[in-house]
N, C-alpha and C. Protein backbone atom coordinates (compact mmCIF):
# COMPACT_ATOMS: atom_id res chain seq x y z
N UNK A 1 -11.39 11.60 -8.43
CA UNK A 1 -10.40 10.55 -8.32
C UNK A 1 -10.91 9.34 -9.09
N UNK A 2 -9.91 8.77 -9.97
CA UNK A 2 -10.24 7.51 -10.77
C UNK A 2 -9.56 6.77 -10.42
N UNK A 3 -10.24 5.49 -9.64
CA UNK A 3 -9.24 4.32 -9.10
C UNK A 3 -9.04 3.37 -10.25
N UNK A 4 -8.04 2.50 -10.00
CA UNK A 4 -7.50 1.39 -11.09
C UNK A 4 -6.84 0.29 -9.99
N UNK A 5 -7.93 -0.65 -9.86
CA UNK A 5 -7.64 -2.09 -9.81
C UNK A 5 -7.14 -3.37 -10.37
N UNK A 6 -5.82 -3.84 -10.50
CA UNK A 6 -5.21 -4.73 -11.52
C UNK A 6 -4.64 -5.46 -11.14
N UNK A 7 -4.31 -6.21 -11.91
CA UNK A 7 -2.74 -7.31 -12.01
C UNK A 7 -1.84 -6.22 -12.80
N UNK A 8 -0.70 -6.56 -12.60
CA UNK A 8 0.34 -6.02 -13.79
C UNK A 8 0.21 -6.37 -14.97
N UNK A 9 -0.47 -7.41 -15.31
CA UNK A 9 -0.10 -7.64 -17.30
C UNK A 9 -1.76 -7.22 -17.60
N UNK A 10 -2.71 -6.29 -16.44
CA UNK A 10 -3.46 -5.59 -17.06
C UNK A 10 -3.16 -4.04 -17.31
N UNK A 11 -2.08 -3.80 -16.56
CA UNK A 11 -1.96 -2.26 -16.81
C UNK A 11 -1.09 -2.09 -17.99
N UNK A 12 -1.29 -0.89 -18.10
CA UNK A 12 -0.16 -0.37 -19.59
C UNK A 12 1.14 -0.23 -19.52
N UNK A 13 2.07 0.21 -20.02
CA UNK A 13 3.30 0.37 -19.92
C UNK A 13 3.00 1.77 -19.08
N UNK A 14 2.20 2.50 -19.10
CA UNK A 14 2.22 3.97 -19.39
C UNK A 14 1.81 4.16 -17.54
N UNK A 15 0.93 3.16 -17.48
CA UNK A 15 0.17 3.15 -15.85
C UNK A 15 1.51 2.21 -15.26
N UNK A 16 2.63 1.20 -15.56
CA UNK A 16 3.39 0.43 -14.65
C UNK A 16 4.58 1.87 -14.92
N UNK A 17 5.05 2.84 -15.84
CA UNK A 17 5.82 3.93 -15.35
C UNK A 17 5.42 4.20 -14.66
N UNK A 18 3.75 5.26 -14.45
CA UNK A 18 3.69 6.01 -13.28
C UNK A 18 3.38 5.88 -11.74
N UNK A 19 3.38 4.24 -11.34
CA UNK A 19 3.81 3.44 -10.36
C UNK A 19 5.37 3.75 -9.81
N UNK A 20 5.56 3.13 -10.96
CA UNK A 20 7.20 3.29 -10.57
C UNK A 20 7.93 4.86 -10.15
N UNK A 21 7.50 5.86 -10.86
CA UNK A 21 7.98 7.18 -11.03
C UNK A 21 7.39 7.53 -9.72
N UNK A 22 6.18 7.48 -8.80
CA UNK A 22 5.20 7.79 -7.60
C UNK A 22 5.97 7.11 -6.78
N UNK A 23 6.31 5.56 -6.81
CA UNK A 23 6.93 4.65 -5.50
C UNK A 23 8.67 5.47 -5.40
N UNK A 24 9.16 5.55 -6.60
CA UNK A 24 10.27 6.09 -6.38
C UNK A 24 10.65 7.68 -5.98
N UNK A 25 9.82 8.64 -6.11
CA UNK A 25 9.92 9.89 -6.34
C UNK A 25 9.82 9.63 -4.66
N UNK A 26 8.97 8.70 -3.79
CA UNK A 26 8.35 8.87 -2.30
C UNK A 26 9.33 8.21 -1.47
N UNK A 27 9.63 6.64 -1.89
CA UNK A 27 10.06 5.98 -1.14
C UNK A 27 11.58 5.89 -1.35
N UNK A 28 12.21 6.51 -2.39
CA UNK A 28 13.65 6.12 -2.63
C UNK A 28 14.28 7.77 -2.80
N UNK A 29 13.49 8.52 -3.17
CA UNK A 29 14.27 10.00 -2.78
C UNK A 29 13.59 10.90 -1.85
N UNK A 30 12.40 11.09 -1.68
CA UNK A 30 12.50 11.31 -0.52
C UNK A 30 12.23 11.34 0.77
N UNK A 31 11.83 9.72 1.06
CA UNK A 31 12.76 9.53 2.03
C UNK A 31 13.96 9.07 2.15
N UNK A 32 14.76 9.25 1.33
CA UNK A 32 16.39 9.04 0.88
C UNK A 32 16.84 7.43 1.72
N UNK A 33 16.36 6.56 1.01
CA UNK A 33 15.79 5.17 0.85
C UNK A 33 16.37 4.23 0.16
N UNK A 34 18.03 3.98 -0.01
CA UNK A 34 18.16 3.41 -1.09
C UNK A 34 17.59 1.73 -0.90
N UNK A 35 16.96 1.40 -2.00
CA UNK A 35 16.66 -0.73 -1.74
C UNK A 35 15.55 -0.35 -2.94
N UNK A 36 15.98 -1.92 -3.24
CA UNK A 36 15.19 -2.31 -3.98
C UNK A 36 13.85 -2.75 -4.49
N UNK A 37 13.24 -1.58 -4.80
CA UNK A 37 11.70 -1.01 -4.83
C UNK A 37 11.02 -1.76 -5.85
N UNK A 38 11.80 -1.90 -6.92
CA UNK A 38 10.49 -2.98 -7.65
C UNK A 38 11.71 -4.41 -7.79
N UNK A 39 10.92 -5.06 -7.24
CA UNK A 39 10.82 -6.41 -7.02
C UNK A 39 9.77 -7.99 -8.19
N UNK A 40 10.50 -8.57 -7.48
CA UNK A 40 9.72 -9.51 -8.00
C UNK A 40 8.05 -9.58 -7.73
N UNK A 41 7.81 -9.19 -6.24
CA UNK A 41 6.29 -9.41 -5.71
C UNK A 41 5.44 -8.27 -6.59
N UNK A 42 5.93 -7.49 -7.37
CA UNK A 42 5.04 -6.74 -8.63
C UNK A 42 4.62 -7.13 -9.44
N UNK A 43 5.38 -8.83 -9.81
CA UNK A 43 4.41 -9.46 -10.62
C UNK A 43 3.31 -10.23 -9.97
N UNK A 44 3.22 -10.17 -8.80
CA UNK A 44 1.87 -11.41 -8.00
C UNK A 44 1.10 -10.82 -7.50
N UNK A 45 1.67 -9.08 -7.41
CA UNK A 45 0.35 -8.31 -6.68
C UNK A 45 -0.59 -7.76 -7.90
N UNK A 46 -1.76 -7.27 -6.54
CA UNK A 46 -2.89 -6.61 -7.59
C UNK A 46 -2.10 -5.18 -7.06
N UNK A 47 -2.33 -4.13 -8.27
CA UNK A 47 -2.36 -2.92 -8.03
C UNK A 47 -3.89 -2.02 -7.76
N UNK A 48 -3.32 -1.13 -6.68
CA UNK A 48 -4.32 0.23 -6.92
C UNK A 48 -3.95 1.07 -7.07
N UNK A 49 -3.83 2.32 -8.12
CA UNK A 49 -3.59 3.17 -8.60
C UNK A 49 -5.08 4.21 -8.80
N UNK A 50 -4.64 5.45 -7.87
CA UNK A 50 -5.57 6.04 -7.87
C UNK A 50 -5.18 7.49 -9.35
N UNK A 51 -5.94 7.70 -9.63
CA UNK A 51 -5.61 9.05 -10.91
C UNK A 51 -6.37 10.05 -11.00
N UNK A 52 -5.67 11.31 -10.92
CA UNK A 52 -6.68 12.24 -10.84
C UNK A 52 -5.81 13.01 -12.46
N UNK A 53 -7.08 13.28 -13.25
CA UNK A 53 -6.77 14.17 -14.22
C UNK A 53 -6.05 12.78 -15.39
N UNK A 54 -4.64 12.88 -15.95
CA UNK A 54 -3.58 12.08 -15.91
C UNK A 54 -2.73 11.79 -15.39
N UNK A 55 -2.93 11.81 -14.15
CA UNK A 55 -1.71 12.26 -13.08
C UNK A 55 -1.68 11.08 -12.12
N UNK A 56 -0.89 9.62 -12.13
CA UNK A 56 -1.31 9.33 -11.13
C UNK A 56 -0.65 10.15 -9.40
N UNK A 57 -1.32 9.94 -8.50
CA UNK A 57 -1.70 10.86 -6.79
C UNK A 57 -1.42 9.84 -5.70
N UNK A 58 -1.79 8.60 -6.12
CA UNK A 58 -1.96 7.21 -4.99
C UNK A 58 -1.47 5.78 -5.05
N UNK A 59 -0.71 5.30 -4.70
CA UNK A 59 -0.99 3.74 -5.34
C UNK A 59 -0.39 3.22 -3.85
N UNK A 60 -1.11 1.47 -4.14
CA UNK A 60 -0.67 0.64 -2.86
C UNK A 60 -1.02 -0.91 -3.55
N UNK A 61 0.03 -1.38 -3.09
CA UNK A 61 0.06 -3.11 -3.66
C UNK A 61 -0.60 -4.27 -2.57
N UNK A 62 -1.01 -5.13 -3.39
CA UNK A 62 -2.13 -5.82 -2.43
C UNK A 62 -1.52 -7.40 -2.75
N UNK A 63 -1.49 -8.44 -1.81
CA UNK A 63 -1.18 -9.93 -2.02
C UNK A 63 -2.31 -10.22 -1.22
N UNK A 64 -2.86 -11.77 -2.28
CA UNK A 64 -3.74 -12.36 -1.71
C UNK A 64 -2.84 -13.19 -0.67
N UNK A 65 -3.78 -13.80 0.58
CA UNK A 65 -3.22 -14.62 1.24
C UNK A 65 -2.07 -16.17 0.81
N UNK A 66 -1.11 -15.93 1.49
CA UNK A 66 -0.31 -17.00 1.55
C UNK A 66 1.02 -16.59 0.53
N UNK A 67 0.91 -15.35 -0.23
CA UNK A 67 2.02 -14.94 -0.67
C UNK A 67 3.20 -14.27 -0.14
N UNK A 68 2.81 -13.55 0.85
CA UNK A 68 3.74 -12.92 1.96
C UNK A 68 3.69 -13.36 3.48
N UNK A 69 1.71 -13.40 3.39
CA UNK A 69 1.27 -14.00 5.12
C UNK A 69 0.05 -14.65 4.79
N UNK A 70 -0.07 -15.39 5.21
CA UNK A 70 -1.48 -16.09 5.28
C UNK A 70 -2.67 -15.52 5.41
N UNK A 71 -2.62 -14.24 5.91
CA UNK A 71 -3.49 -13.42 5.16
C UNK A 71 -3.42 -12.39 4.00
N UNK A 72 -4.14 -11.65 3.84
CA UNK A 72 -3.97 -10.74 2.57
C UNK A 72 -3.07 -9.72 3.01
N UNK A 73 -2.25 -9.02 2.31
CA UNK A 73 -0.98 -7.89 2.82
C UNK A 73 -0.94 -6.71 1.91
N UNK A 74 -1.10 -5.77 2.53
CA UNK A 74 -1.00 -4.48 1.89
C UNK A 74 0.82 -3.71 2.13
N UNK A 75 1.08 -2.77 0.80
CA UNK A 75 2.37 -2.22 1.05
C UNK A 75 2.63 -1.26 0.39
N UNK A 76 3.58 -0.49 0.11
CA UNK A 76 4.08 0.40 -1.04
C UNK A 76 2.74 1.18 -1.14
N UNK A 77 2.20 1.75 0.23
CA UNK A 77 1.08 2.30 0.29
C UNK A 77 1.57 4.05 -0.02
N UNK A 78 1.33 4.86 -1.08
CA UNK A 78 2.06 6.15 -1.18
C UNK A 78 0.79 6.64 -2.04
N UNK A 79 0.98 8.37 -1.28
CA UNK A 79 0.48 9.92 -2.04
C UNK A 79 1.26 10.34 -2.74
N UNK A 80 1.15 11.22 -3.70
CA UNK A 80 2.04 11.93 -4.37
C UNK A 80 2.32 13.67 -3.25
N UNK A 81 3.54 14.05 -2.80
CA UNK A 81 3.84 15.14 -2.23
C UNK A 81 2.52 16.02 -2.36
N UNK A 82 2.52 16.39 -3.62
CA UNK A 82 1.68 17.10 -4.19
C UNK A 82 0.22 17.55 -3.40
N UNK A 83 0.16 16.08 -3.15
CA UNK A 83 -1.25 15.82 -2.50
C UNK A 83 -1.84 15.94 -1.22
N UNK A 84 -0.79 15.78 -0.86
CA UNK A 84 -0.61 15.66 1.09
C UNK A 84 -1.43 16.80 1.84
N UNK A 85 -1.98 15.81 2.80
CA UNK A 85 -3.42 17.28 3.66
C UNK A 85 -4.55 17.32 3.20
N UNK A 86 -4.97 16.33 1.79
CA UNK A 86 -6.39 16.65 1.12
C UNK A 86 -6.88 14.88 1.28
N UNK A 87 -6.20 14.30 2.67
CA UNK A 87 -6.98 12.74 3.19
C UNK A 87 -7.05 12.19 2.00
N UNK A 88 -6.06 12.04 1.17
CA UNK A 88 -5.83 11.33 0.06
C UNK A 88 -5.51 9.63 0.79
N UNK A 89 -4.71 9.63 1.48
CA UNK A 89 -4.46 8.36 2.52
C UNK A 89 -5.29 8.06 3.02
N UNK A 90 -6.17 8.50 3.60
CA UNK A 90 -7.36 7.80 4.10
C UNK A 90 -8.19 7.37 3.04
N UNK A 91 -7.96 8.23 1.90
CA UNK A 91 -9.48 7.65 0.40
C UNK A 91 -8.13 6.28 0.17
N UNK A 92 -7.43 6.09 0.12
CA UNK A 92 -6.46 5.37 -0.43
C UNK A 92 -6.35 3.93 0.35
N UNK A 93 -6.42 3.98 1.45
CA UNK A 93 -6.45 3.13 2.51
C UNK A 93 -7.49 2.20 2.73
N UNK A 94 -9.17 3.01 2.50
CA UNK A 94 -10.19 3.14 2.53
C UNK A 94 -10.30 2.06 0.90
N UNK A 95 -10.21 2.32 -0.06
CA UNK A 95 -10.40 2.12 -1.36
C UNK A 95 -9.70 0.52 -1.21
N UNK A 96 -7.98 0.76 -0.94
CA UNK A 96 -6.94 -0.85 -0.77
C UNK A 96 -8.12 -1.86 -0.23
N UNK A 97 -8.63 -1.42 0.81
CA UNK A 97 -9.53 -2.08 2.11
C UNK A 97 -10.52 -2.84 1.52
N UNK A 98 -10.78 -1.90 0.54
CA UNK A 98 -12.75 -2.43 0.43
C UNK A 98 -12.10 -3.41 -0.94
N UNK A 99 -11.38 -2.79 -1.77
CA UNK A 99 -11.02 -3.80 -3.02
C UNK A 99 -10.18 -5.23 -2.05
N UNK A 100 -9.72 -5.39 -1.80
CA UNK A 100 -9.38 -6.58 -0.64
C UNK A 100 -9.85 -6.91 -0.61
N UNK A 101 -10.39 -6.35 0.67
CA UNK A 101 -12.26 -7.93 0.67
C UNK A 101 -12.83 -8.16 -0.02
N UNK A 102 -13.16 -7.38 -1.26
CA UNK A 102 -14.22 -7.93 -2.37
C UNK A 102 -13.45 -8.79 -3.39
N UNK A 103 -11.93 -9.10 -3.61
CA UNK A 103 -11.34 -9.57 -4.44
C UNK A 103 -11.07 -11.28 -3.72
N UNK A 104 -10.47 -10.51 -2.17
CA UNK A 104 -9.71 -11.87 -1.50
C UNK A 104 -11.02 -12.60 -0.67
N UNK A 105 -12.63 -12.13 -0.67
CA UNK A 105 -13.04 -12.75 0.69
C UNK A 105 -13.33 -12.33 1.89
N UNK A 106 -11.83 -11.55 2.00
CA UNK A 106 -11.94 -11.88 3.79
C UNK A 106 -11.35 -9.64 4.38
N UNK A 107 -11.78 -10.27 5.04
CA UNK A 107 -11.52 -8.58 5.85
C UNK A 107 -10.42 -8.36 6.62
N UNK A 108 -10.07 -9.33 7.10
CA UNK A 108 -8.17 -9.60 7.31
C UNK A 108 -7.65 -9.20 6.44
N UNK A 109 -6.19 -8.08 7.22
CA UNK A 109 -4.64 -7.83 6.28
C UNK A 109 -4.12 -7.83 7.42
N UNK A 110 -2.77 -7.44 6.90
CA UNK A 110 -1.39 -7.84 7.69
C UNK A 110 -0.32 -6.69 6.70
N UNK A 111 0.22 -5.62 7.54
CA UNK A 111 0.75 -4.81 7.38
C UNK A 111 2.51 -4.67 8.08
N UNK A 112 3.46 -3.97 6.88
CA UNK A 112 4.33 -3.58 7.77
C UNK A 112 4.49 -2.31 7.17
N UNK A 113 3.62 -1.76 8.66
CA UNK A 113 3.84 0.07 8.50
C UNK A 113 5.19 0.51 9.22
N UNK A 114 5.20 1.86 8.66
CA UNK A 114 6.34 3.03 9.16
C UNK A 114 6.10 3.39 10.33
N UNK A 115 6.47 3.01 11.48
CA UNK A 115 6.25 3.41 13.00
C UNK A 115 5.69 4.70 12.76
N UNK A 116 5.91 5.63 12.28
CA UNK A 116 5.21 7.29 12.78
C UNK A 116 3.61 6.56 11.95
N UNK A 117 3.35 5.78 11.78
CA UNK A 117 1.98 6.09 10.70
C UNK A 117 1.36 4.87 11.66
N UNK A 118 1.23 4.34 12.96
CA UNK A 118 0.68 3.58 13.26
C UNK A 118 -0.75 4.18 13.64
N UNK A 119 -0.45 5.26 14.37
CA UNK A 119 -2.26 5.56 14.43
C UNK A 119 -3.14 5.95 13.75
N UNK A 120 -2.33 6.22 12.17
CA UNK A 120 -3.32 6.42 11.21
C UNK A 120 -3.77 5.01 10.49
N UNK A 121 -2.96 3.89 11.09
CA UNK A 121 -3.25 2.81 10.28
C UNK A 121 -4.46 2.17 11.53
N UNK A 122 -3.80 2.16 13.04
CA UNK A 122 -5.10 1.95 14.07
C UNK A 122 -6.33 2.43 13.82
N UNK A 123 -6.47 3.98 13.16
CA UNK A 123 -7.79 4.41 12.21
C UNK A 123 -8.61 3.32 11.77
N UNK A 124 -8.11 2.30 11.26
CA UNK A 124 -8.45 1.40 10.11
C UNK A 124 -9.00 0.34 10.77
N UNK A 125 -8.33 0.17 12.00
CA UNK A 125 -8.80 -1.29 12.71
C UNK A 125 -7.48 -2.19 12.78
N UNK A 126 -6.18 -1.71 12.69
CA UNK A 126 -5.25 -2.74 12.69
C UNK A 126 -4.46 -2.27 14.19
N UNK A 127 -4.19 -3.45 14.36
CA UNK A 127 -3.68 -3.54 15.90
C UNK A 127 -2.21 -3.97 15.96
N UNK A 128 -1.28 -3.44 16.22
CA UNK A 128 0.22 -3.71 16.14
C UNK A 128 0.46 -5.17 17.32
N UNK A 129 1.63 -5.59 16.52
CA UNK A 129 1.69 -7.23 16.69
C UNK A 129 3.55 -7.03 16.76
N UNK A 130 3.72 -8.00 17.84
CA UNK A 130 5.05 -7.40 18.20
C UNK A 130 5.84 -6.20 18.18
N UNK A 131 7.07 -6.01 18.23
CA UNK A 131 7.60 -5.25 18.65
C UNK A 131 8.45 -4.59 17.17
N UNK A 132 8.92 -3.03 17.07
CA UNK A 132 8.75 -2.00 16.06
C UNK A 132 10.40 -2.98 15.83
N UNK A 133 10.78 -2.75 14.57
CA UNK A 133 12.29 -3.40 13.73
C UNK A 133 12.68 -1.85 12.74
N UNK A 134 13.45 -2.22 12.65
CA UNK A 134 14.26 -1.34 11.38
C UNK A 134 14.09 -2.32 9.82
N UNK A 135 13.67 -1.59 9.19
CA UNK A 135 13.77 -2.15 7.83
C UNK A 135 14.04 -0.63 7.03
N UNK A 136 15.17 -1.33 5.98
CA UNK A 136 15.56 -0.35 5.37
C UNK A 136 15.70 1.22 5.96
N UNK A 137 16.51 1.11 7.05
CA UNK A 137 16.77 2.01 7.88
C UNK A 137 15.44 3.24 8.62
N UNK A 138 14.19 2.69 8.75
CA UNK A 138 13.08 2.79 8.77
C UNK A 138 12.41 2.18 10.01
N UNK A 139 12.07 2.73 10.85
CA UNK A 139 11.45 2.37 12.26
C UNK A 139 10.06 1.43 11.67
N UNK A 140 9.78 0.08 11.49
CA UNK A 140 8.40 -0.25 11.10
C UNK A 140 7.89 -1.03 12.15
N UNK A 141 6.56 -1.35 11.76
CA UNK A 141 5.41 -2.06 13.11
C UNK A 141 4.66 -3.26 12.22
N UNK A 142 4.79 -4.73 12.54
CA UNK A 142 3.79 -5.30 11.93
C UNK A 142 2.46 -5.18 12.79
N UNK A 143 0.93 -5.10 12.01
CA UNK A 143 0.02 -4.55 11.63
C UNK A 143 -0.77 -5.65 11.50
N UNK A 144 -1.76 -6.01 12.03
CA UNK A 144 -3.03 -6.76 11.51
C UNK A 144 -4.43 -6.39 12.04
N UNK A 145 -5.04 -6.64 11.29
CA UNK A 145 -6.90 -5.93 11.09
C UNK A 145 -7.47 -7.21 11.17
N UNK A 146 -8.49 -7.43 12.04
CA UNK A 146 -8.87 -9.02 12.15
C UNK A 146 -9.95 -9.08 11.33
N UNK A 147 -10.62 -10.57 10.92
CA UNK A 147 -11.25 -10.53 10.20
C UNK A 147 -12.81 -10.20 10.76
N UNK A 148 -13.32 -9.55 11.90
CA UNK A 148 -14.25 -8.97 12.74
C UNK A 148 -13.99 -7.76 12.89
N UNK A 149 -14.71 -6.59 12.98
CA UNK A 149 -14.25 -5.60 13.66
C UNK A 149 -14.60 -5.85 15.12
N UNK A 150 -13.14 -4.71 15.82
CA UNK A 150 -13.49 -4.94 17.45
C UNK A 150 -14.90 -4.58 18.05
């Protein structure tokens, strides 16, 4: 696995397609998802893009604090189908995590996960914070990891 840590006006045209082609292939067909997936916050985040071969397998978008929450925020956290069962999410999760703190500082994030994925995100150290909402027709949980572990 070859990770890739960036801004957007460091990646290529070639690495911001296969973002887009991975977030959409997961989050807009299938889980049959329609909304609007690339956004403006693609220009303020850092990317991670994981690649195996030429293929990207992984990617998840990262904001430093005070752009979404006052702390740092992870999202658009996705495997490629392909991949699923070989703890690609956990190297992925694992990887977002450690590039975070070494970029932003601090060991604090703030998440809004997919209700079925909360105990793989509790894995991590994040502790659900109010009560589960619908977004984009999607059961989610906001998520925060303190800046201590428990």
């Amino acid at each position: 696995m070859q990770w890739q840590w960036a801004k957007i006006d460091s990646l290529s045209a070639r690495d911001v397609h296969g973002m887009y082609q991975l977030r959409q292939a997961v989050f807009v067909l299938e889980q049959t998802c329609l909304y609007p997936d690339i956004d403006a916050l693609d220009l303020q985040a850092w990317h991670l893009l994981g690649w195996q071969a030429q293929t990207l397998v992984a990617y998840a978008r990262l904001f430093e604090p005070g752009i979404k929450y006052s702390e740092p925020a992870m999202g658009r956290v996705v495997t490629a189908p392909t991949m699923r069962g070989r703890q690609l999410g956990r190297q992925l999760v694992a990887k977002a995590l450690a590039c975070s703190e070494a970029t932003f500082g601090t060991r604090a994030m703030r998440i809004s996960a997919q209700l079925h994925l909360r105990a793989f995100y509790e894995s991590f150290g994040f502790i659900c914070e109010g009560e589960a909402y619908d977004e984009d027709g999607i059961p989610h949980i906001e998520m925060f990891r303190a800046t201590k572990e428990p």
